[in-house]
C-alpha atoms as a PDB file:
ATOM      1  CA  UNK A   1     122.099   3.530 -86.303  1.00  0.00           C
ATOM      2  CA  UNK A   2     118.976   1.550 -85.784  1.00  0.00           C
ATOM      3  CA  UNK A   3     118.378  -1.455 -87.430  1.00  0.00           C
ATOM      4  CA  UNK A   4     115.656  -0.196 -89.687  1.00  0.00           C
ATOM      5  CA  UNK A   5     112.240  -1.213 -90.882  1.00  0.00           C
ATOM      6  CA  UNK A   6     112.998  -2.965 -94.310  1.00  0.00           C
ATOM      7  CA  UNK A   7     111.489  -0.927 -97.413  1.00  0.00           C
ATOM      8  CA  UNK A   8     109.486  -2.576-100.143  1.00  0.00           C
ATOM      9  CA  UNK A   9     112.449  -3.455-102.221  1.00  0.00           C
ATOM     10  CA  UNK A  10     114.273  -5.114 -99.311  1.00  0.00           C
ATOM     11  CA  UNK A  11     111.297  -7.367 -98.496  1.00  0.00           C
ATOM     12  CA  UNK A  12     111.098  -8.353-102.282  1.00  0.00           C
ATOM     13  CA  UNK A  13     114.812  -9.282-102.188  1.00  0.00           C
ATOM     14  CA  UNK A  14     113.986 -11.281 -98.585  1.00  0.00           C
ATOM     15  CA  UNK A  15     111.177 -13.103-100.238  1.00  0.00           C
ATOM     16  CA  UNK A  16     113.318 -14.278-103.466  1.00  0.00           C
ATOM     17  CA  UNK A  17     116.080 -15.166-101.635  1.00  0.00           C
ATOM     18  CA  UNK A  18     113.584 -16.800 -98.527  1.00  0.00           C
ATOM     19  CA  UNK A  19     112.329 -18.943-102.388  1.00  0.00           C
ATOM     20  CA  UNK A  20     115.493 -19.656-103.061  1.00  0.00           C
ATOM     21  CA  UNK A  21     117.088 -20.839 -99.644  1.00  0.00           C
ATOM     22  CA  UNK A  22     113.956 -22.605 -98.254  1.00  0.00           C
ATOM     23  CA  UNK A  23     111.462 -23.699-101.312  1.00  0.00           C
ATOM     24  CA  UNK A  24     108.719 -21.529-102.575  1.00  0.00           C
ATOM     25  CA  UNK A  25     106.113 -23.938-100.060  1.00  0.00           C
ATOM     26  CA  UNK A  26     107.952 -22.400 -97.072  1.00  0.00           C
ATOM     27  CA  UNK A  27     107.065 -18.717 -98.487  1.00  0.00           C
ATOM     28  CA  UNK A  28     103.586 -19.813 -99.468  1.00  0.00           C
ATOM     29  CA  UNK A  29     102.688 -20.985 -95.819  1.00  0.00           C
ATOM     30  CA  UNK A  30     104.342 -18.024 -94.386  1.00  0.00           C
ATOM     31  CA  UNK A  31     102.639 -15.681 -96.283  1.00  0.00           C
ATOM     32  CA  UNK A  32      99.805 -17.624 -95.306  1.00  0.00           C
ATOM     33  CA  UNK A  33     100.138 -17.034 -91.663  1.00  0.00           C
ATOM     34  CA  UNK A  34     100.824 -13.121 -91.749  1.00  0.00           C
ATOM     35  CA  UNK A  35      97.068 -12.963 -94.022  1.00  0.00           C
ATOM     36  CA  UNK A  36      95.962 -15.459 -90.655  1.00  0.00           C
ATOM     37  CA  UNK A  37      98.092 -12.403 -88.198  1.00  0.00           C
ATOM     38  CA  UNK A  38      96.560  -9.418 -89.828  1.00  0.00           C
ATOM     39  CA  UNK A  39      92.702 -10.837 -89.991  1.00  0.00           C
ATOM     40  CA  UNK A  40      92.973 -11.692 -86.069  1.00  0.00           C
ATOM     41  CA  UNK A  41      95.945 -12.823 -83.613  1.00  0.00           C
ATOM     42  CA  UNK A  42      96.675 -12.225 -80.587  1.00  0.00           C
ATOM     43  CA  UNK A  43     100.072 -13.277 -78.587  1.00  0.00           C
ATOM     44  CA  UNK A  44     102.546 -12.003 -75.937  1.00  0.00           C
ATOM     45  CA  UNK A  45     106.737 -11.381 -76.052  1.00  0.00           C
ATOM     46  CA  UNK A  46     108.516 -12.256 -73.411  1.00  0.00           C
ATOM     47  CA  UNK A  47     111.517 -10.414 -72.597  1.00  0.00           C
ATOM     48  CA  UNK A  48     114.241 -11.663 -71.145  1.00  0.00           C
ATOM     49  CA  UNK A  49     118.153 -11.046 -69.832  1.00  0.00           C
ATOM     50  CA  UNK A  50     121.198 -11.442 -68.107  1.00  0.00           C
ATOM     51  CA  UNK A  51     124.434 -10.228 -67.370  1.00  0.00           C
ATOM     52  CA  UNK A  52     127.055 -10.054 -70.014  1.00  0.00           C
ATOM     53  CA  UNK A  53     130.263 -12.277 -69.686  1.00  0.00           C
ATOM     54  CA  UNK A  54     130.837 -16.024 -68.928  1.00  0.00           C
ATOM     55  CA  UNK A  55     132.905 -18.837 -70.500  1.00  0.00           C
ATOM     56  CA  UNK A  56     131.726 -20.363 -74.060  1.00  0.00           C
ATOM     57  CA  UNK A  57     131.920 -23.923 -73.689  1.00  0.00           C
ATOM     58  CA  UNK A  58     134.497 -25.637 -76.298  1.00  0.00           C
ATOM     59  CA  UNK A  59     132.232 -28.043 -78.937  1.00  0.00           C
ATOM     60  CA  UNK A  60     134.337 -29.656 -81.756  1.00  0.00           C
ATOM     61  CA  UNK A  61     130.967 -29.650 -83.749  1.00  0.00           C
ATOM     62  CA  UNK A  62     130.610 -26.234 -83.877  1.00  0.00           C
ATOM     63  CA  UNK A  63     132.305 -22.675 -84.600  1.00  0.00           C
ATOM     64  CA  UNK A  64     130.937 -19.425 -82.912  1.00  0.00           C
ATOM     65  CA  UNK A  65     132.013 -16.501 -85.162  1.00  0.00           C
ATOM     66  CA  UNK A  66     130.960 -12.899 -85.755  1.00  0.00           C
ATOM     67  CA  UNK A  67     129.925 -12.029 -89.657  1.00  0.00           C
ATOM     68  CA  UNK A  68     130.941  -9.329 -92.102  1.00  0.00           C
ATOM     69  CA  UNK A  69     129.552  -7.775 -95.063  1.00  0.00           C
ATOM     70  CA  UNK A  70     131.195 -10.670 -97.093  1.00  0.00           C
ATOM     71  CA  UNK A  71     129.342 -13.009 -94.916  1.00  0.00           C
ATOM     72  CA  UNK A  72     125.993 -11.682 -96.847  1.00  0.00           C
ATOM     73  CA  UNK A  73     126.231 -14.877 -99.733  1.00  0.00           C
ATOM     74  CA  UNK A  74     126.831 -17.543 -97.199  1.00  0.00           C
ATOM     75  CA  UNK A  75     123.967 -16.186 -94.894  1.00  0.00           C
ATOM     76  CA  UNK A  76     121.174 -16.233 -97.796  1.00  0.00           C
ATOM     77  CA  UNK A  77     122.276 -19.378 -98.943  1.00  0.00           C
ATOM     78  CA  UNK A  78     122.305 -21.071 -95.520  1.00  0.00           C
ATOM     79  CA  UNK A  79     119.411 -18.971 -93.495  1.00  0.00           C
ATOM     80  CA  UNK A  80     117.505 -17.715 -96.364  1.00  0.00           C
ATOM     81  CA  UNK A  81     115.791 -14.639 -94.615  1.00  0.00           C
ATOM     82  CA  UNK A  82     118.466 -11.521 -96.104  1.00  0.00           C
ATOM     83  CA  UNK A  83     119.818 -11.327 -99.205  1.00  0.00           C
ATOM     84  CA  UNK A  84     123.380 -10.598 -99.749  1.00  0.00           C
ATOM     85  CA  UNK A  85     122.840  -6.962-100.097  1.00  0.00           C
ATOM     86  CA  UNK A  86     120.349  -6.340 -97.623  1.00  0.00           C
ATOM     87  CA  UNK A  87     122.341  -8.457 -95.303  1.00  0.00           C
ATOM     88  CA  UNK A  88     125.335  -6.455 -95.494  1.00  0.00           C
ATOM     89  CA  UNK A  89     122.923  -3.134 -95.829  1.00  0.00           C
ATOM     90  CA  UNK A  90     122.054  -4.058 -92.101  1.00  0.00           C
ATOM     91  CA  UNK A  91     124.961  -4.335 -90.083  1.00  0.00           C
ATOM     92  CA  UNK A  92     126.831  -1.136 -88.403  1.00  0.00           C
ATOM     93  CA  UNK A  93     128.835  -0.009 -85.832  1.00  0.00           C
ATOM     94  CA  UNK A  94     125.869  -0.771 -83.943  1.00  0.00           C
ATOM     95  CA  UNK A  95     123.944  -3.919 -85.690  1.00  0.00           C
ATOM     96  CA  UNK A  96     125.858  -7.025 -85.705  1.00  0.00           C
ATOM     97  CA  UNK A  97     125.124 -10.598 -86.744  1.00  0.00           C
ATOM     98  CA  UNK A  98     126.616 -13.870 -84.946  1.00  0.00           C
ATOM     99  CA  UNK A  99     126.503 -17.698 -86.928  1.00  0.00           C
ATOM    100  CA  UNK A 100     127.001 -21.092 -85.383  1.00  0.00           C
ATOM    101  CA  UNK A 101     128.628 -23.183 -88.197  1.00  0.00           C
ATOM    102  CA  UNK A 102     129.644 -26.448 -88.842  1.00  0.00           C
ATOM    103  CA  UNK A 103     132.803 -24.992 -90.567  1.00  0.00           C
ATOM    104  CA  UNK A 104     130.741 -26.223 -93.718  1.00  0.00           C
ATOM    105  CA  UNK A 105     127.865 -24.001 -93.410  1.00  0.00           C
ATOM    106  CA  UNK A 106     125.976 -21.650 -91.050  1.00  0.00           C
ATOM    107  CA  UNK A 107     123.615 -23.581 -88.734  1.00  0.00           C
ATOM    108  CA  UNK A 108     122.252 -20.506 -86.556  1.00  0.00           C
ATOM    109  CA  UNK A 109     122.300 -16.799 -87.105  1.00  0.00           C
ATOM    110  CA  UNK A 110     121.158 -13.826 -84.319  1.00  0.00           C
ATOM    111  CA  UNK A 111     121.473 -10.637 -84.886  1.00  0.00           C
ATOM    112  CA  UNK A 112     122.467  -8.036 -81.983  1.00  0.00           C
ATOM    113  CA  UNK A 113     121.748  -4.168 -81.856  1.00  0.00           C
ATOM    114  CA  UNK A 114     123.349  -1.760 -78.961  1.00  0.00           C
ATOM    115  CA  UNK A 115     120.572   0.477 -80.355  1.00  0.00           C
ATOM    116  CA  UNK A 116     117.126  -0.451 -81.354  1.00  0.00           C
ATOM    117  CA  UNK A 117     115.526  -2.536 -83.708  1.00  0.00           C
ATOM    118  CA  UNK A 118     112.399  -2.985 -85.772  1.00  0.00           C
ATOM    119  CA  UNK A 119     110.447  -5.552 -84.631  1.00  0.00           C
ATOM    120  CA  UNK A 120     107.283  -6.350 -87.222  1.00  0.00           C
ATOM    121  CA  UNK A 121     105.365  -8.136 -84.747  1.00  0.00           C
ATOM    122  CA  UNK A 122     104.541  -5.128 -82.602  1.00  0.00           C
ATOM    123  CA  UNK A 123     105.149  -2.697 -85.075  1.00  0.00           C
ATOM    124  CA  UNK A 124     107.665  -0.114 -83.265  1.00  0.00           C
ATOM    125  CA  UNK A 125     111.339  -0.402 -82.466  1.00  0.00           C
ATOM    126  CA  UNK A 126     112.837  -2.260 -78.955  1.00  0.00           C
ATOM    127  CA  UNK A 127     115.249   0.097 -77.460  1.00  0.00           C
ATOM    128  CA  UNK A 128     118.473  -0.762 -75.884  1.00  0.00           C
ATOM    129  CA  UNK A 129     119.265   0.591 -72.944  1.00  0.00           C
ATOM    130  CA  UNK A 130     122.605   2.250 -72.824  1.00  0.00           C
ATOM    131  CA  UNK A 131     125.250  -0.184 -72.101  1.00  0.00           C
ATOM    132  CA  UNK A 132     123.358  -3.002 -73.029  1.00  0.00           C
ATOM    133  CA  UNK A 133     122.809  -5.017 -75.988  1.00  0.00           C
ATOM    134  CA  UNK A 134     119.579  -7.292 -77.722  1.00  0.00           C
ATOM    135  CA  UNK A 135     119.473 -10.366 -79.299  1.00  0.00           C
ATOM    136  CA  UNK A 136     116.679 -10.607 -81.929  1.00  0.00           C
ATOM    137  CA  UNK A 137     115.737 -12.624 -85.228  1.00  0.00           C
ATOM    138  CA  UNK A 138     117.437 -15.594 -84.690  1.00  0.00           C
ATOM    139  CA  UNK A 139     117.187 -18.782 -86.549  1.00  0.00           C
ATOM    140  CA  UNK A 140     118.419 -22.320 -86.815  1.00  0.00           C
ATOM    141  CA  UNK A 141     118.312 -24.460 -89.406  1.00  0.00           C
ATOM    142  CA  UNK A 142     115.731 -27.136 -89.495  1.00  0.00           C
ATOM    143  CA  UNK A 143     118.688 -29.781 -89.500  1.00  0.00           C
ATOM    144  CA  UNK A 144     120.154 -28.421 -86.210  1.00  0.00           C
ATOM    145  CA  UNK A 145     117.651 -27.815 -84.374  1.00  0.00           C
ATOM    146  CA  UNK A 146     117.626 -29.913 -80.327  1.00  0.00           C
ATOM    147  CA  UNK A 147     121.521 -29.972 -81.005  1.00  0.00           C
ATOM    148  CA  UNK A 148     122.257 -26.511 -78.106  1.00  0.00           C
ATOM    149  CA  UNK A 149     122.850 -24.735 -80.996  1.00  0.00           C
ATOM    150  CA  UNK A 150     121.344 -22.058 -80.039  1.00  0.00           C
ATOM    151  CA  UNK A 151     122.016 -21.838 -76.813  1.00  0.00           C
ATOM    152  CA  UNK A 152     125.649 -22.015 -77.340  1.00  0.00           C
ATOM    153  CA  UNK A 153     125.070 -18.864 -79.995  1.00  0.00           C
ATOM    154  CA  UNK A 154     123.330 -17.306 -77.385  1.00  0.00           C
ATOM    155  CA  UNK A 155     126.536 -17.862 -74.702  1.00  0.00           C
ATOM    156  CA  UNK A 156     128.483 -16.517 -77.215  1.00  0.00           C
ATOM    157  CA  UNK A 157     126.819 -13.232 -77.745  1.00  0.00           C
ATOM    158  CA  UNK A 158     126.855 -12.983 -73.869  1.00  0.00           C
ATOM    159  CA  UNK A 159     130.930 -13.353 -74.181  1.00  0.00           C
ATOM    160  CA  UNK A 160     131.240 -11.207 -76.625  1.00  0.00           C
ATOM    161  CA  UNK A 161     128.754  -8.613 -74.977  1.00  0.00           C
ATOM    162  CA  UNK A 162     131.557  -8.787 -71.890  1.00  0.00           C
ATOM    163  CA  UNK A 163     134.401  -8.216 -74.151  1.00  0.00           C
ATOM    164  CA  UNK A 164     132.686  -4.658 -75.346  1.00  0.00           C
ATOM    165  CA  UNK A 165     132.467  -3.830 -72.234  1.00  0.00           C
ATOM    166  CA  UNK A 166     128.382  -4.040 -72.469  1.00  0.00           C
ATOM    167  CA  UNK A 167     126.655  -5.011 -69.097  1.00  0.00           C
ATOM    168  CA  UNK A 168     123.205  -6.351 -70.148  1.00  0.00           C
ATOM    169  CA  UNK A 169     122.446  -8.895 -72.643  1.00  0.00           C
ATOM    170  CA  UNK A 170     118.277  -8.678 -74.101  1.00  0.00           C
ATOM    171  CA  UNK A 171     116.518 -11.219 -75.994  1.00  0.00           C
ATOM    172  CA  UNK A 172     112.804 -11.544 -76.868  1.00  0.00           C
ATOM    173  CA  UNK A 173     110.751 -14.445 -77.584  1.00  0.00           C
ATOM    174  CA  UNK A 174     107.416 -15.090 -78.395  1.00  0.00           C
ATOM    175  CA  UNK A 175     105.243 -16.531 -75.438  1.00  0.00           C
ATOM    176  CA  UNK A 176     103.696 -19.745 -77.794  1.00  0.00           C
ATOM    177  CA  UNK A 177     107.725 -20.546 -78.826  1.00  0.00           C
ATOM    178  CA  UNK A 178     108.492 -23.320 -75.863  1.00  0.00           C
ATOM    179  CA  UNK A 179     111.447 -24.594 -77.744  1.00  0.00           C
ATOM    180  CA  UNK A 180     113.007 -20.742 -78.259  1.00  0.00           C
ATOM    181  CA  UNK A 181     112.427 -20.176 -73.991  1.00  0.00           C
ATOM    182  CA  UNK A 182     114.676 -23.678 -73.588  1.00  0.00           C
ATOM    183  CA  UNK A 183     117.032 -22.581 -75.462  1.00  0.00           C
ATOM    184  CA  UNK A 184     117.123 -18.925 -74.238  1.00  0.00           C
ATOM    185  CA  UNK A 185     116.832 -20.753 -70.088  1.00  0.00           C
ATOM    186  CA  UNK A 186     119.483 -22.807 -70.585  1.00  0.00           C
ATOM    187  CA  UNK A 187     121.911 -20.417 -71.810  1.00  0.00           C
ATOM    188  CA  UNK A 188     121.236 -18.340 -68.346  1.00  0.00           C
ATOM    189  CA  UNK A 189     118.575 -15.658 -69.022  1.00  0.00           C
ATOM    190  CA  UNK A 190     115.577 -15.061 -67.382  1.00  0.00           C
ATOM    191  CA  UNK A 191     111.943 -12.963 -67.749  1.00  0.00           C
ATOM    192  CA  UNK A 192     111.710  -9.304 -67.139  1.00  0.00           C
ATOM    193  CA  UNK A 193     108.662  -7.962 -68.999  1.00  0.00           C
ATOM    194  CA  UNK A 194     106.048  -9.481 -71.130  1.00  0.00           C
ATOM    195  CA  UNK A 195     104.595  -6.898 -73.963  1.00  0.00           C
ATOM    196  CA  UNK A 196     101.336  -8.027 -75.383  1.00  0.00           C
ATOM    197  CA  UNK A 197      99.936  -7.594 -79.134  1.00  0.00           C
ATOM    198  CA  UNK A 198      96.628  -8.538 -81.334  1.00  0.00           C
ATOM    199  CA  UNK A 199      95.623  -7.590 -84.262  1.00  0.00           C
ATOM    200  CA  UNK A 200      91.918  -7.259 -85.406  1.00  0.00           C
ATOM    201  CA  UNK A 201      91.574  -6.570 -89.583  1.00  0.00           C
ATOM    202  CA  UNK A 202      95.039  -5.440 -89.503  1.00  0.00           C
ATOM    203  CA  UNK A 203      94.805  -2.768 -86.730  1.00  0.00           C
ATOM    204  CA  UNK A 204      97.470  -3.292 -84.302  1.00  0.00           C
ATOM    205  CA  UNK A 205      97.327  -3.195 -80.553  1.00  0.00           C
ATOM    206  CA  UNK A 206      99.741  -3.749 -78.154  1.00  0.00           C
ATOM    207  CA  UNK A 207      99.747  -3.184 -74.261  1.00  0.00           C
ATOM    208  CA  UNK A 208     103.180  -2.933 -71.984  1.00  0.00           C
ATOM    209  CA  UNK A 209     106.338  -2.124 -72.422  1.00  0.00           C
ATOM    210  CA  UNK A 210     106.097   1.434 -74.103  1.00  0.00           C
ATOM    211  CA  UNK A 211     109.179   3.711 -73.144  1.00  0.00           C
ATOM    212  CA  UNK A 212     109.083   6.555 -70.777  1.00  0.00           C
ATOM    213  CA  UNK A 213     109.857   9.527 -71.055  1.00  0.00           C
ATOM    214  CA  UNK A 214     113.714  10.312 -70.563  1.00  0.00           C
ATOM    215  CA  UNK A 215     115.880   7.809 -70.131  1.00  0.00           C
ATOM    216  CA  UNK A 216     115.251   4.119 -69.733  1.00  0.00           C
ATOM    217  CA  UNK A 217     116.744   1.316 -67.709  1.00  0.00           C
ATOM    218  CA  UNK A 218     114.988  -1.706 -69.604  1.00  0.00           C
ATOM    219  CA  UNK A 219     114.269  -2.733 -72.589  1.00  0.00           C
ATOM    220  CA  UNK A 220     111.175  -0.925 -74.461  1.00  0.00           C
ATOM    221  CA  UNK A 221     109.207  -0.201 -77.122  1.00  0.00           C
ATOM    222  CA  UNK A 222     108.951   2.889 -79.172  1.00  0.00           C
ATOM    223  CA  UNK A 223     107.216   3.736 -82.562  1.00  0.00           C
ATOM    224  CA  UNK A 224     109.581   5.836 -84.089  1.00  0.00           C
ATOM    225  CA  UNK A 225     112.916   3.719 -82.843  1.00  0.00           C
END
């Protein structure tokens, strides 16, 4: 299944537990900068890949592992944007999550769909195409961040995606992130497609990277996932 557009409840929960996890000043200014998104914005995702497989570098410092349900407490508590419900309401035989930890606690989180998944920003799903895999909401903790945390979260994905016997790995990022497209370079993948989006008094428009009909051999963007 597709990793779903959250419902009113869910968002409450993802707000309390954002409150909880981050401080109520981090929900304040992000609720600050949607109200600036829906009045008027404007910005681009880039999307990028590579082929699945390669080696994941050994690190002492760090632990690559792939989470279950039970995972749900540690992830609020550490990343702060699911609660424990919602975060083990999301994953499936298709939806997956991936940390970077310390052993202590989770430093990075991505989440990976075979599928298609919601993506607020242009308000549709990205589709997978078959045999490949996407990369999307990631985050790492203010505390280790410029460590190659997430690249080496990203390298692991693309190890994993091998072992599944996937051949693409997908990732999106937005065009004004420079940090996110270091990370994403050095762990190997490059641009395929840019989709474009703005928003004028909450009306949405975006231009590229719609799906065609039948099937499709990149990544793409439907309404109805």
């Amino acid at each position: 299944m597709s990793d779903s557009r959250p419902t009113p409840a869910h968002i409450a929960l993802k707000v309390l537990t954002r409150a909880r996890s981050r401080g109520l000043r981090e929900v304040l200014a992000t609720g600050a900068a949607r109200l600036r998104e829906f009045i008027s914005s404007a910005d681009e995702i880039v999307i990028l890949a590579r082929p699945a497989g390669g080696e994941l570098p050994e690190r002492d410092d760090l632990e690559f592992v792939k989470a279950n349900p039970e995972d749900g407490a540690r992830y609020a508590r550490d990343i702060g944007t699911d609660s424990a419900s919602t975060f083990a309401a999301r994953l499936s035989d298709t939806t997956h999550c991936f940390f970077v930890t310390d052993k202590a606690k989770v430093l990075h989180a991505s989440w990976v769909t075979t599928r298609s998944a919601w993506t607020r920003e242009l308000g549709g799903y990205l589709v997978v195409p078959e045999g490949d895999c996407y990369v999307y909401e990631s985050f790492t903790r203010a505390d280790a961040r410029g460590q190659g945390v997430y690249p080496h979260g990203l390298r692991g994905i693309c190890g994993w995606a091998a072992a599944q016997g996937l051949q693409r790995v997908w990732v999106g990022v937005e065009s004004g992130n420079a940090a996110s497209r270091r990370a994403v370079g050095k762990a190997g993948f490059e641009p395929r497609l840019t989709i474009s989006f703005r928003r004028r008094v909450g009306r949405l428009e975006v231009a590229g990277g719609r799906c065609p009909q039948g099937g499709i051999e990149t990544l793409c963007l439907d309404p109805t996932g």
